[in-house]
C-alpha atoms as a PDB file:
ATOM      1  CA  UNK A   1    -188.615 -37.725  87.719  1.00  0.00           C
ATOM      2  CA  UNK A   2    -185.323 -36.590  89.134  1.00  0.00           C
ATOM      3  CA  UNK A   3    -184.745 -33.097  87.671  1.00  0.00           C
ATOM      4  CA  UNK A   4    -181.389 -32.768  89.664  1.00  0.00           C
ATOM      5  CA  UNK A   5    -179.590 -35.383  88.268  1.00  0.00           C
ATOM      6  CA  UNK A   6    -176.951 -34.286  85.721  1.00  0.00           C
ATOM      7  CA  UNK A   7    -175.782 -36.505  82.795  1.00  0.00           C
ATOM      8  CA  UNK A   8    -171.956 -37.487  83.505  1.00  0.00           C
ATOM      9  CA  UNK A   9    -169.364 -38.487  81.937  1.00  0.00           C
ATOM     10  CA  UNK A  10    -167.758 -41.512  80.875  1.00  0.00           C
ATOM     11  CA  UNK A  11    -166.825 -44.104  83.771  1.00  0.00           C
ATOM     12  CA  UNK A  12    -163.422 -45.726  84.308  1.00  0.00           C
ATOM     13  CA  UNK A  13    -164.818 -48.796  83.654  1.00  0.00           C
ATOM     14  CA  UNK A  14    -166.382 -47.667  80.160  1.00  0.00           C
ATOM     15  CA  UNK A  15    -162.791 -46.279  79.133  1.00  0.00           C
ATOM     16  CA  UNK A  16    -161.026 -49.401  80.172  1.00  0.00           C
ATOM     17  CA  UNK A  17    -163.357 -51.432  78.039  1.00  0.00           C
ATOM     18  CA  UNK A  18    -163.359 -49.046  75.211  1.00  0.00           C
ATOM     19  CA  UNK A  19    -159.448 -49.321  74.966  1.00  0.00           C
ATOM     20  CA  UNK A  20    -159.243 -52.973  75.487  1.00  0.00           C
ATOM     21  CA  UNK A  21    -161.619 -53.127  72.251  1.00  0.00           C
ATOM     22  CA  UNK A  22    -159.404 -50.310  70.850  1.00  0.00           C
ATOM     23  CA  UNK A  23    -156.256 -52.483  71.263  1.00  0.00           C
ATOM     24  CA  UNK A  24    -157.320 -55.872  70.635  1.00  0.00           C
ATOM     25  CA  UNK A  25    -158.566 -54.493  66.823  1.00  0.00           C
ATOM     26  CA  UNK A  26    -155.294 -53.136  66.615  1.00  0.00           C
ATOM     27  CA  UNK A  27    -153.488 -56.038  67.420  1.00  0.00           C
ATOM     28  CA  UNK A  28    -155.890 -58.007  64.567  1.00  0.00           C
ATOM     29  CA  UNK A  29    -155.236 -55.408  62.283  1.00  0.00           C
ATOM     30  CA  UNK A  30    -151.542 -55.684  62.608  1.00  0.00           C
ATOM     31  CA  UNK A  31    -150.530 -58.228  60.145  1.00  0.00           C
ATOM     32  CA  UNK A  32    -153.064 -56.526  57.444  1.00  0.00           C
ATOM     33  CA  UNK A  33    -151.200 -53.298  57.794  1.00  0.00           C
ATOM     34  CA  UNK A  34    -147.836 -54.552  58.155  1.00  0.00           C
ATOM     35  CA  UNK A  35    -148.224 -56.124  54.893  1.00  0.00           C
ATOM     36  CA  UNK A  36    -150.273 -52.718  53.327  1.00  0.00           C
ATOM     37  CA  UNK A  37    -147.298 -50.775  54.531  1.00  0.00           C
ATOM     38  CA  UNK A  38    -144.523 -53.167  52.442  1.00  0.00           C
ATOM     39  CA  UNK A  39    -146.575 -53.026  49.480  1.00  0.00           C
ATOM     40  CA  UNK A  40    -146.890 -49.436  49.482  1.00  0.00           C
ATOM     41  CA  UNK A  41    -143.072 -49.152  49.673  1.00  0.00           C
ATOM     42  CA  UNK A  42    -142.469 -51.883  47.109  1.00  0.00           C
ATOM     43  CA  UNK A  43    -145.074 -49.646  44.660  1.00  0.00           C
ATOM     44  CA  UNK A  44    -143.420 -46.656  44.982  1.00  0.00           C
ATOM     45  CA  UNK A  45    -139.850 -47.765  44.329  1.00  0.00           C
ATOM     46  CA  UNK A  46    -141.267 -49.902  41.383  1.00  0.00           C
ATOM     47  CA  UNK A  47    -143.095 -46.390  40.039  1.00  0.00           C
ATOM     48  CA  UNK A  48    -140.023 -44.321  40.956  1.00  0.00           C
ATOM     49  CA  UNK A  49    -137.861 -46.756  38.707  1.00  0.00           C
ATOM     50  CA  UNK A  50    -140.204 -47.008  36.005  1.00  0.00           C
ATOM     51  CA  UNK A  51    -141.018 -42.893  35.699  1.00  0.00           C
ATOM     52  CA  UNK A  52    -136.898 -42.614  35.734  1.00  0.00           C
ATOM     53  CA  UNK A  53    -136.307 -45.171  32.808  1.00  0.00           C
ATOM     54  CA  UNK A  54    -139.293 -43.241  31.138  1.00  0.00           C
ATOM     55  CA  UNK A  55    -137.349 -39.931  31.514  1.00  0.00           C
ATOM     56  CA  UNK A  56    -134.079 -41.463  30.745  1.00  0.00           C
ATOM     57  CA  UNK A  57    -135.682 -42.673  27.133  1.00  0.00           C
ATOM     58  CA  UNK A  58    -137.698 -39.543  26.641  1.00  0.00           C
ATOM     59  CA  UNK A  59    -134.310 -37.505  26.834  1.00  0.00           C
ATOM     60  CA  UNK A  60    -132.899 -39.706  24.330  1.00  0.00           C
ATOM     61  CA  UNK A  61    -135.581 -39.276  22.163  1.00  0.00           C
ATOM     62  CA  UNK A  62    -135.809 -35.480  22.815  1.00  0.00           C
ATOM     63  CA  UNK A  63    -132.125 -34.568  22.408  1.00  0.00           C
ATOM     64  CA  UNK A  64    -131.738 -37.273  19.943  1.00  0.00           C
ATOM     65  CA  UNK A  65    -128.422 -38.861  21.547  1.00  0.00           C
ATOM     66  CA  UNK A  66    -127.403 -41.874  23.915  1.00  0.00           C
ATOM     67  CA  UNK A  67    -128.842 -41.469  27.687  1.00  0.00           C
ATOM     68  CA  UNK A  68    -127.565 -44.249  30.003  1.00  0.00           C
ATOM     69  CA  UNK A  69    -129.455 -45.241  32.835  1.00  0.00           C
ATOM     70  CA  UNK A  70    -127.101 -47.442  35.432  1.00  0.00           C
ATOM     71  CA  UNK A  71    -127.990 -48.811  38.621  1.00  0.00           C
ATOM     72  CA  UNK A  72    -124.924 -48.072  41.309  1.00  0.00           C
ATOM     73  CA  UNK A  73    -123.737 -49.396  44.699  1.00  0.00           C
ATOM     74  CA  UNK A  74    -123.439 -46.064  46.205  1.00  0.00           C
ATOM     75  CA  UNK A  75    -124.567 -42.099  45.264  1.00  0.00           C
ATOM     76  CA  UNK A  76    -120.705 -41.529  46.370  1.00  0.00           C
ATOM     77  CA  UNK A  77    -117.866 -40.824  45.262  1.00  0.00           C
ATOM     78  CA  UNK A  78    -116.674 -44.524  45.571  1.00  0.00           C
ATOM     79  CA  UNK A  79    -119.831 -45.373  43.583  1.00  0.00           C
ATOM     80  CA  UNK A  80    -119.539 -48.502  41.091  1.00  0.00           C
ATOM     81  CA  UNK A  81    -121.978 -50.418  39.011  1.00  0.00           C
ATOM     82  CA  UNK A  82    -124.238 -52.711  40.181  1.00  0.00           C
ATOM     83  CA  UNK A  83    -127.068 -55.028  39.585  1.00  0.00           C
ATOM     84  CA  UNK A  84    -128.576 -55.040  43.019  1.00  0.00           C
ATOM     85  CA  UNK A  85    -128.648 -51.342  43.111  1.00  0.00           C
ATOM     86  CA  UNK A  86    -129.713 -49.995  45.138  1.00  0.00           C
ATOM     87  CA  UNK A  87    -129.287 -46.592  43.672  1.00  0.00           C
ATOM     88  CA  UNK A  88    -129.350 -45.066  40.296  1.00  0.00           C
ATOM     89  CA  UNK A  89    -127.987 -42.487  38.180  1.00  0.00           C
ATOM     90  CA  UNK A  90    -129.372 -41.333  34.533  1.00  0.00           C
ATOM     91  CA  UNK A  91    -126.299 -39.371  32.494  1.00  0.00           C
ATOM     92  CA  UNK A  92    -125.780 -37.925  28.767  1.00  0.00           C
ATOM     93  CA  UNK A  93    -123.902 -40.279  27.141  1.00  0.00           C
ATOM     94  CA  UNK A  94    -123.072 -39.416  23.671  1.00  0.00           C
ATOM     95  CA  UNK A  95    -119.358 -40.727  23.770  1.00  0.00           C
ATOM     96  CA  UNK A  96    -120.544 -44.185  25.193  1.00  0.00           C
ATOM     97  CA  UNK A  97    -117.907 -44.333  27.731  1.00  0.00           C
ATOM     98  CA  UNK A  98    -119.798 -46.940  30.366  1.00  0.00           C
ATOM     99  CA  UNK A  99    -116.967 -46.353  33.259  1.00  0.00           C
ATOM    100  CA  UNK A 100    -118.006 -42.093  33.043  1.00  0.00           C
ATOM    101  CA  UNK A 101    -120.363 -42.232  35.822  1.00  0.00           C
ATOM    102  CA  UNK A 102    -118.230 -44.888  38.188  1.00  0.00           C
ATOM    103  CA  UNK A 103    -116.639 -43.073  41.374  1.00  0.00           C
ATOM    104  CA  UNK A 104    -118.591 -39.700  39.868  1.00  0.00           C
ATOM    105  CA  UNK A 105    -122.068 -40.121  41.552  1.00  0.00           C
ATOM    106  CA  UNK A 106    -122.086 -37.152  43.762  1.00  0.00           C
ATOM    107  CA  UNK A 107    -120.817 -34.624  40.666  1.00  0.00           C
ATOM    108  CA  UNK A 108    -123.289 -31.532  40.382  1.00  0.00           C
ATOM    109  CA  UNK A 109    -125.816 -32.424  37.873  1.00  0.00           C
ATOM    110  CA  UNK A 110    -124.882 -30.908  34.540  1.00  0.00           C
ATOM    111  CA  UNK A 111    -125.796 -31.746  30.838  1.00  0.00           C
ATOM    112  CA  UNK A 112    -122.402 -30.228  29.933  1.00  0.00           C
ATOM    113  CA  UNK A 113    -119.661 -31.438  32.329  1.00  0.00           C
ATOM    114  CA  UNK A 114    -118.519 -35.263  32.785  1.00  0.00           C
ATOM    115  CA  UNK A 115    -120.053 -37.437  33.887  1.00  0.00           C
ATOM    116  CA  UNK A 116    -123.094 -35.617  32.299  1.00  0.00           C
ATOM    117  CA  UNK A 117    -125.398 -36.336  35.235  1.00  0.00           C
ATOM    118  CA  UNK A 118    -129.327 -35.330  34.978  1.00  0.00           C
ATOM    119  CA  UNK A 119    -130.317 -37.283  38.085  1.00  0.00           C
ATOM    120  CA  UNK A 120    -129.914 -39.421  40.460  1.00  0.00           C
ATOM    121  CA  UNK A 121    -132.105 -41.359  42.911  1.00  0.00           C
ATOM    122  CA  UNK A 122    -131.932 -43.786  46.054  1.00  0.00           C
ATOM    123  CA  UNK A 123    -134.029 -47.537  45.099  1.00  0.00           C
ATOM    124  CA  UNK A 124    -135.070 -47.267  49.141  1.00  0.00           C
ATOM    125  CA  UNK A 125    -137.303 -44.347  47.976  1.00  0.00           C
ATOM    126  CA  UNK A 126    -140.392 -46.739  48.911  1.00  0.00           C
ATOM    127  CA  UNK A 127    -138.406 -47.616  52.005  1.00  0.00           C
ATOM    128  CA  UNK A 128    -135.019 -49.292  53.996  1.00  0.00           C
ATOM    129  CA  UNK A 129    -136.666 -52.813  53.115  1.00  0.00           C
ATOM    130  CA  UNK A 130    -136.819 -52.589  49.581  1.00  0.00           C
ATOM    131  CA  UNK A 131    -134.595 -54.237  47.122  1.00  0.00           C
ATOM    132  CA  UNK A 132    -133.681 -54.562  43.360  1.00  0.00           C
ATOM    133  CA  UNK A 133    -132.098 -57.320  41.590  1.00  0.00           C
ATOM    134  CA  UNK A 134    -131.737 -56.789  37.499  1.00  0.00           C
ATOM    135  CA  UNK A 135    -130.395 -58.508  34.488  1.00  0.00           C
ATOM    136  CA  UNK A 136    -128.134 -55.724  33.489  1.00  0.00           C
ATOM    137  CA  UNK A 137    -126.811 -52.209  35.411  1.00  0.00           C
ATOM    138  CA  UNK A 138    -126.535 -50.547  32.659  1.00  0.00           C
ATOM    139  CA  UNK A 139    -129.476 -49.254  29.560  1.00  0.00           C
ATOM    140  CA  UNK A 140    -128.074 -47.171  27.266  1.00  0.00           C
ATOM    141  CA  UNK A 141    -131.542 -45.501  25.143  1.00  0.00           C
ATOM    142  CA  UNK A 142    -130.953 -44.209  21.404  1.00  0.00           C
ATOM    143  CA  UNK A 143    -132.444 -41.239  19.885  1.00  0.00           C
ATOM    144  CA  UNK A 144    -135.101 -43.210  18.428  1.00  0.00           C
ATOM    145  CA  UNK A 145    -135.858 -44.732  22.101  1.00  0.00           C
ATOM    146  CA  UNK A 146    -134.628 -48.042  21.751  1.00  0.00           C
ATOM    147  CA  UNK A 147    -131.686 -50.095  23.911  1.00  0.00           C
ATOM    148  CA  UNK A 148    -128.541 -49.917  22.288  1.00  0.00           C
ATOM    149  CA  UNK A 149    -126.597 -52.269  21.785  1.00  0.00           C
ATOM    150  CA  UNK A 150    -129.678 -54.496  21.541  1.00  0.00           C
ATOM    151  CA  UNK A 151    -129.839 -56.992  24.359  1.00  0.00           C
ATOM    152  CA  UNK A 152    -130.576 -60.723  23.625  1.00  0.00           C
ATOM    153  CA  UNK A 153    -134.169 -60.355  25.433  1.00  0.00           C
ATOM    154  CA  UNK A 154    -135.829 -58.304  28.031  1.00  0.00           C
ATOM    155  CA  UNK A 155    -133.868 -56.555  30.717  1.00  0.00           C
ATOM    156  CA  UNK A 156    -135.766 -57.412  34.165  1.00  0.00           C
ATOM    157  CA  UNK A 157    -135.640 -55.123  37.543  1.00  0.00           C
ATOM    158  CA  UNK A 158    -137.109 -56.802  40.168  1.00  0.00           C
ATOM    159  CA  UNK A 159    -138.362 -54.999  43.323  1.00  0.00           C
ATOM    160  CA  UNK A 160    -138.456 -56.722  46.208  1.00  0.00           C
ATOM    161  CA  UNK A 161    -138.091 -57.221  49.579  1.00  0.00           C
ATOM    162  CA  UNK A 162    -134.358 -58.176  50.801  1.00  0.00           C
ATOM    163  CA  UNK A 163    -135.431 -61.760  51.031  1.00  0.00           C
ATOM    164  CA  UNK A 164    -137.917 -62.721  47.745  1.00  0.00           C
ATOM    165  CA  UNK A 165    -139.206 -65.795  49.383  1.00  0.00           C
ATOM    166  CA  UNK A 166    -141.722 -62.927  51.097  1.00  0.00           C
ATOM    167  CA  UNK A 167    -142.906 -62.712  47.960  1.00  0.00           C
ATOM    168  CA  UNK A 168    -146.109 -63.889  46.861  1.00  0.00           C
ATOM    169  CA  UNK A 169    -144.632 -65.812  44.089  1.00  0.00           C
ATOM    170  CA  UNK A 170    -143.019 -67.697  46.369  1.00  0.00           C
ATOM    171  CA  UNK A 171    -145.068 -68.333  48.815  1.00  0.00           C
ATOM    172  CA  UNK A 172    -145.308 -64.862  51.139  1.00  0.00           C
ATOM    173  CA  UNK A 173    -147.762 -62.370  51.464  1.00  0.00           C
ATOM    174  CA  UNK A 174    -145.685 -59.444  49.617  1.00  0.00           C
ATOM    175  CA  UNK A 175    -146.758 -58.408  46.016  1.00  0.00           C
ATOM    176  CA  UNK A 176    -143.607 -57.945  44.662  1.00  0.00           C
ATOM    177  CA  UNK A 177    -142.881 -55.977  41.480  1.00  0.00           C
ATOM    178  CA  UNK A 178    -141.286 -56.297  37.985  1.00  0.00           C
ATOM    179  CA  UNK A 179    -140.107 -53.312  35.905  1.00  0.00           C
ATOM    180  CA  UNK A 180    -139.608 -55.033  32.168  1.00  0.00           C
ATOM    181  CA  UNK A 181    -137.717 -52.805  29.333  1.00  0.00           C
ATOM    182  CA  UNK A 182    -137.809 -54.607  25.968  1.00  0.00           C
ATOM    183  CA  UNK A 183    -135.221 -54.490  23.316  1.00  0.00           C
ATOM    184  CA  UNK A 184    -137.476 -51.791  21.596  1.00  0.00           C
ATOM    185  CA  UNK A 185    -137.553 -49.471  24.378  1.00  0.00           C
ATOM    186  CA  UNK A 186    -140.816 -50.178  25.407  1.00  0.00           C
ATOM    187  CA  UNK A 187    -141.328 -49.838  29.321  1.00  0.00           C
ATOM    188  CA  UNK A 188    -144.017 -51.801  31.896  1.00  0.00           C
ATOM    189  CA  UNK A 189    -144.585 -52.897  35.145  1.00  0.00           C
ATOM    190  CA  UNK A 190    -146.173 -55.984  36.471  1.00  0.00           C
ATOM    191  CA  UNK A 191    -146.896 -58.456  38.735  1.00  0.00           C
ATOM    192  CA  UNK A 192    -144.780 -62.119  39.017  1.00  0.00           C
ATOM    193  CA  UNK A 193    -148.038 -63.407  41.101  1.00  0.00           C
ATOM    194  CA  UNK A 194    -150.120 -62.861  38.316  1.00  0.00           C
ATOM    195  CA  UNK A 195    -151.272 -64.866  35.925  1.00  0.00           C
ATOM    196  CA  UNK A 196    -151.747 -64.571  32.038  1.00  0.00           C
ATOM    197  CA  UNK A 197    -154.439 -63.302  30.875  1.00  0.00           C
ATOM    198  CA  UNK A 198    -154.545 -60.391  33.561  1.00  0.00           C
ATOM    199  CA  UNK A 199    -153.367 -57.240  32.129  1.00  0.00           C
ATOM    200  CA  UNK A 200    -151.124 -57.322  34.942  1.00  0.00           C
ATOM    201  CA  UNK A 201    -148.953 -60.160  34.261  1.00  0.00           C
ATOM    202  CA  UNK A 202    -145.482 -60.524  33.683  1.00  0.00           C
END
């Protein structure tokens, strides 16, 4: 037995192969994690929208006056109302004055000077490719929690990608969100793709 022989390292050849394997997982993995990555994004705008209608209603209840949530085209100055967002802005709203807010987006936030702002957020949150479409800009919440004045049915903000036919619903490979508020105040998120029973249906 050779007792001079020392153990070496890696070969070029061995590192060549090793990265070829590397890549060619990579490139197999791509679509998976391209699709992880939008759902991730879609999530966390969904949650972010959610948790802010949930504080918007919990200061109503708390302070036991009107708190208007309102979805806006801008966090400007030249901000206006909007149902494809894709920002939003929760205010005090105890004189019920829907225009307060418009053109007022970047005031300081203040529970005592107009427009009464107590936050405001960007939809993109989750990312630049997220989108929201809803039945209404505006939720005004009561002090006992509920929508005010009390909407026909269900007010619906849908997150999405820019174009919903990416959506699983319709045929893509995105899980796409729904944020539902009832007329009672009551708050959920699910899933267009899924069906009834799962808890997770729309």
């Amino acid at each position: 037995m050779d007792t001079t022989r020392r153990d070496r390292g890696v070969t070029l050849i061995e590192l060549l192969v090793g990265l070829s394997i590397f890549a060619l997982l990579m490139v197999m993995a791509a679509p998976g994690l391209s699709d992880w990555l939008a759902n991730a994004r879609l999530r966390t705008t969904a949650e972010a929208l959610s948790a802010s209608l949930q504080a918007a209603k919990g200061e109503a209840v708390a302070r036991n006056t009107r708190v208007r949530f309102q979805l806006t085209s801008t966090l400007g100055d030249d901000c206006a109302l909007n149902t494809s967002g894709p920002h939003w802005v929760v205010n005090l709203d105890p004189e019920a004055d829907a225009a307060a807010v418009a053109g007022r987006c970047d005031a300081a936030l203040s529970d005592t000077v107009a427009p009464r702002l107590m936050s405001r957020h960007h939809a993109r949150e989750g990312g630049a490719l997220t989108a929201i479409e809803a039945t209404a800009s505006t939720l005004v919440f009561n002090g006992l929690g509920r929508i005010t004045p009390v909407p026909a049915g269900d007010v619906v903000f849908d997150v999405r990608p820019p174009d919903d036919s990416e959506c699983v619903a319709n045929g893509g490979t995105r899980s796409c969100l729904r944020v539902i508020v009832s007329p009672v105040g009551q708050i959920r998120t699910c899933s267009p793709s899924v069906a009834a029973p799962h808890p997770g249906a729309c």
